[in-house]
C-alpha atoms as a PDB file:
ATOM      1  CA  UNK A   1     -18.416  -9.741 -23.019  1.00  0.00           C
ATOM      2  CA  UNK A   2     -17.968  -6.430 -21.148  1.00  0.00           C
ATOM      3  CA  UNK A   3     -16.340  -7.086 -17.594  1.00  0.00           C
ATOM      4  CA  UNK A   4     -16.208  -3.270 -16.857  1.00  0.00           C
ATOM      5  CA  UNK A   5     -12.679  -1.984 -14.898  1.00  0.00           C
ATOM      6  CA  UNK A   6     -10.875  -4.063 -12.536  1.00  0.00           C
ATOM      7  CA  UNK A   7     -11.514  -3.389  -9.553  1.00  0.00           C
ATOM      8  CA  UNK A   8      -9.120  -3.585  -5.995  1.00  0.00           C
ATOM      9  CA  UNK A   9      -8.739  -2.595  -2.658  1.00  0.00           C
ATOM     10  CA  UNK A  10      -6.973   0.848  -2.092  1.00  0.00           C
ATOM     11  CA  UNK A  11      -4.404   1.813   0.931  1.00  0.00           C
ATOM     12  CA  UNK A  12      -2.780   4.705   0.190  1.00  0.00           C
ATOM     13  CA  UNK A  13      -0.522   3.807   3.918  1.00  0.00           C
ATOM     14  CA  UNK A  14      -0.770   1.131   6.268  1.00  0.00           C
ATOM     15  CA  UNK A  15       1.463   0.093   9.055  1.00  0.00           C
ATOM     16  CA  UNK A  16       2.529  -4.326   9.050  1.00  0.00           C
ATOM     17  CA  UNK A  17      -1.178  -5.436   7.902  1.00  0.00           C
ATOM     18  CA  UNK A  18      -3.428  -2.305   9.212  1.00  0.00           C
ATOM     19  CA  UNK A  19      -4.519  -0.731   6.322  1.00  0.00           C
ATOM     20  CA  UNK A  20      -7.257   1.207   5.931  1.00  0.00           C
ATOM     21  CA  UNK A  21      -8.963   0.133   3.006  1.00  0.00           C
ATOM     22  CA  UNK A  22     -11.485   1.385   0.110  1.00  0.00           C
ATOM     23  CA  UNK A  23     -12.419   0.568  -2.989  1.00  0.00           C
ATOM     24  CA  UNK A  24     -10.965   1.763  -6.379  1.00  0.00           C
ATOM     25  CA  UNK A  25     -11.196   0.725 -10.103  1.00  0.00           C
ATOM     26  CA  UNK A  26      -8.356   0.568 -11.838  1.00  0.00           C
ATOM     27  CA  UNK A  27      -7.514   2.079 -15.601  1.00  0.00           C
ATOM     28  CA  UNK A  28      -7.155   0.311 -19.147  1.00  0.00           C
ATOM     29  CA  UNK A  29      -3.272  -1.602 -18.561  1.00  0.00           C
ATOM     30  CA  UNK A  30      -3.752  -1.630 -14.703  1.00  0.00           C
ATOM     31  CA  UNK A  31      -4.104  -4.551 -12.248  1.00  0.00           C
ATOM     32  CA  UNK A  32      -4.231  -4.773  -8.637  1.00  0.00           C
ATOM     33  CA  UNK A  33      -1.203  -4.818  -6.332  1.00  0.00           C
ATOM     34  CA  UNK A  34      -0.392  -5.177  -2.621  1.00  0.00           C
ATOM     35  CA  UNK A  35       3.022  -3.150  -2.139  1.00  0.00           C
ATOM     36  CA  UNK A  36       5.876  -4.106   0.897  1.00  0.00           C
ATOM     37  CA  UNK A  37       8.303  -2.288   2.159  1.00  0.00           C
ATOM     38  CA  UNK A  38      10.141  -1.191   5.357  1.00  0.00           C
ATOM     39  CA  UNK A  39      11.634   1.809   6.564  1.00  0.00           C
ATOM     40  CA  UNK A  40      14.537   1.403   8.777  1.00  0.00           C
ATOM     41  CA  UNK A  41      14.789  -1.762  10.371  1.00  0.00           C
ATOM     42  CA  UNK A  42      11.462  -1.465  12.150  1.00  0.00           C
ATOM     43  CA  UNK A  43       8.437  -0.111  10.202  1.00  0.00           C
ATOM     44  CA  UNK A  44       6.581  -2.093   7.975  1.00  0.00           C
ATOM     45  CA  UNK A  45       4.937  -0.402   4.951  1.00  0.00           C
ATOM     46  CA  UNK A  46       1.991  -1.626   2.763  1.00  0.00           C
ATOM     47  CA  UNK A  47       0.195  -0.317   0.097  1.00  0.00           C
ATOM     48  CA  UNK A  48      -2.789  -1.454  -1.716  1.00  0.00           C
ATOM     49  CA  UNK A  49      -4.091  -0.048  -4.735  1.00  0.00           C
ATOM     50  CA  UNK A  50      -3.755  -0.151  -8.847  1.00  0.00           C
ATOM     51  CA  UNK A  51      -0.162   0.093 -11.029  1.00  0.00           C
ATOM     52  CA  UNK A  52       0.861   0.019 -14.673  1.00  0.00           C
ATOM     53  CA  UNK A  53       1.365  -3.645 -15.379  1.00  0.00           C
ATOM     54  CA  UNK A  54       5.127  -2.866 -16.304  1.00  0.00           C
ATOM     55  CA  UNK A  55       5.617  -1.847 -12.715  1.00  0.00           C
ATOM     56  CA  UNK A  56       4.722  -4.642 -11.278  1.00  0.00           C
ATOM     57  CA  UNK A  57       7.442  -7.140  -9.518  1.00  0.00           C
ATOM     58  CA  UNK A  58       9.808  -4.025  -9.415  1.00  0.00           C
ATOM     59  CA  UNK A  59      11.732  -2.909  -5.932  1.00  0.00           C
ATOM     60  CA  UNK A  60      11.202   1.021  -6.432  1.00  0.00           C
ATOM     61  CA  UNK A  61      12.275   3.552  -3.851  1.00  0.00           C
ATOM     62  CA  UNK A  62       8.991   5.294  -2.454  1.00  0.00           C
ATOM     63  CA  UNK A  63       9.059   8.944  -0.718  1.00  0.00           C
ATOM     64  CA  UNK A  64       7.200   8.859   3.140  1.00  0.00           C
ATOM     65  CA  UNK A  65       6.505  11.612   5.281  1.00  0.00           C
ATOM     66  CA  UNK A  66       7.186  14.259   2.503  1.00  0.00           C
ATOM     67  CA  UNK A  67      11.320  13.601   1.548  1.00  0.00           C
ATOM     68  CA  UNK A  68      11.752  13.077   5.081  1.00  0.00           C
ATOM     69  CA  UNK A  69      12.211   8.774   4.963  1.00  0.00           C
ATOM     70  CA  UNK A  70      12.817   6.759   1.524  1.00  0.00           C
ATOM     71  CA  UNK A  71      12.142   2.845   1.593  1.00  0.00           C
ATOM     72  CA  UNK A  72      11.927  -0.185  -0.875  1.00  0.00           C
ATOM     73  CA  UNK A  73       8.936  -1.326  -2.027  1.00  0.00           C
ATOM     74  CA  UNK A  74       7.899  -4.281  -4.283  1.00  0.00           C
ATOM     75  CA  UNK A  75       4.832  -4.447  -6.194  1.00  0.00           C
ATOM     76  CA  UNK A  76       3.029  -7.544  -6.071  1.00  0.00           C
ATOM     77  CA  UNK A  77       0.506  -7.733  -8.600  1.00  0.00           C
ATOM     78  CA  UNK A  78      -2.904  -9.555  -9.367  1.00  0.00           C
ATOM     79  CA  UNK A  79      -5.398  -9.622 -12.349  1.00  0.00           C
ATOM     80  CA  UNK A  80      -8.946 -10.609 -11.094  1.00  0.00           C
ATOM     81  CA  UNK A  81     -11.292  -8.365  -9.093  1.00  0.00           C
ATOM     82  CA  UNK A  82     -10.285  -7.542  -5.114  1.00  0.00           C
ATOM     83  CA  UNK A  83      -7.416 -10.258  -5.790  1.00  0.00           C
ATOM     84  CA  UNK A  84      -5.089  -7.686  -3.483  1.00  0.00           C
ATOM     85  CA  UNK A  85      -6.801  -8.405  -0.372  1.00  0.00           C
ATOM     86  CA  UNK A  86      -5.750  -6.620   2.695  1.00  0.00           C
ATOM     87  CA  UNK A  87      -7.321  -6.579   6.388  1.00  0.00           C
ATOM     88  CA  UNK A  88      -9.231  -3.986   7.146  1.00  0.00           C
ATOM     89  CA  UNK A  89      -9.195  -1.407  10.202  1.00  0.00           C
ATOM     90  CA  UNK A  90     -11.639   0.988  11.107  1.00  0.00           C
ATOM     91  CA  UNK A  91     -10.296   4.477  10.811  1.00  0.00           C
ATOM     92  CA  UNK A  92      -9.977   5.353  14.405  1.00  0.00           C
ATOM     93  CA  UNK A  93      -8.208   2.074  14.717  1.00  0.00           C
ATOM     94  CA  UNK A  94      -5.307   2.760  12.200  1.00  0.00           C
ATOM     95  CA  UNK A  95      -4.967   6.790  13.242  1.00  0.00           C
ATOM     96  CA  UNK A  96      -4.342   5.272  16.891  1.00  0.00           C
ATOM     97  CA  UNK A  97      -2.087   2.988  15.893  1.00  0.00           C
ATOM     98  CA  UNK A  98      -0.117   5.279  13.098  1.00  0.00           C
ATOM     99  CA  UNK A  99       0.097   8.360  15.703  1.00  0.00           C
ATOM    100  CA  UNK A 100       1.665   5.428  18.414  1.00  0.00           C
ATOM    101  CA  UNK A 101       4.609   4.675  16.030  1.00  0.00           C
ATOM    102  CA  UNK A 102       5.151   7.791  14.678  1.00  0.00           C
ATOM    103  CA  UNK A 103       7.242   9.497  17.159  1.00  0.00           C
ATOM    104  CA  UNK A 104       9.215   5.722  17.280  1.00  0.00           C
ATOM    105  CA  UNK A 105      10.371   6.336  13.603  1.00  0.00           C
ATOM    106  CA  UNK A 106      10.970   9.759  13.833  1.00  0.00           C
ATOM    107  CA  UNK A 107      13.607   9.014  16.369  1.00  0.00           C
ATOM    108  CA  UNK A 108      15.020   6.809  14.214  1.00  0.00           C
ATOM    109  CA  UNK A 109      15.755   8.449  11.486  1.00  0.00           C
END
């Protein structure tokens, strides 16, 4: 029986639990993960989206803001369909809230 590609939730950068959040299907060896890290001591990162199976459970450094700001993330992954679940935002709604913060974690760094 066919089930066709997994398929998860995508954030490619939310802020604590405001994500905004699509769709995506995943490749042959992927599953679904919801990724958490911070930067600094005050910024909460998440990402939602698909990984390689052998990255999963792994602390990795991830790049922000182009080199400027490096944080640890962990990969927590899932195997059934929209099994990373994440709260959506409307657009407007995350943009406000990212361009609010921003200037707060420049400082910091």
């Amino acid at each position: 029986m066919y089930r066709g590609p997994l398929q998860c939730f995508r954030c490619d950068l939310g802020f604590w639990d405001a994500c905004y959040t699509t769709k995506t299907n995943c490749n042959i060896g992927e599953k679904c993960y919801t990724g958490r890290g911070k930067a600094g001591d005050v910024l909460e990162v998440k990402l939602l989206g698909c990984v390689k199976a052998k990255e999963c459970e792994l602390v990795t450094n991830v790049e922000l803001f182009s080199n400027t700001t490096i944080y640890m993330m962990t990969r927590h992954c899932c195997d059934t369909h929209f099994c990373n679940t994440g709260h959506t935002l409307p657009l407007n709604t995350l943009l406000s809230l990212i361009l609010q913060y921003l200037p707060l974690t420049l400082v910091l760094w």
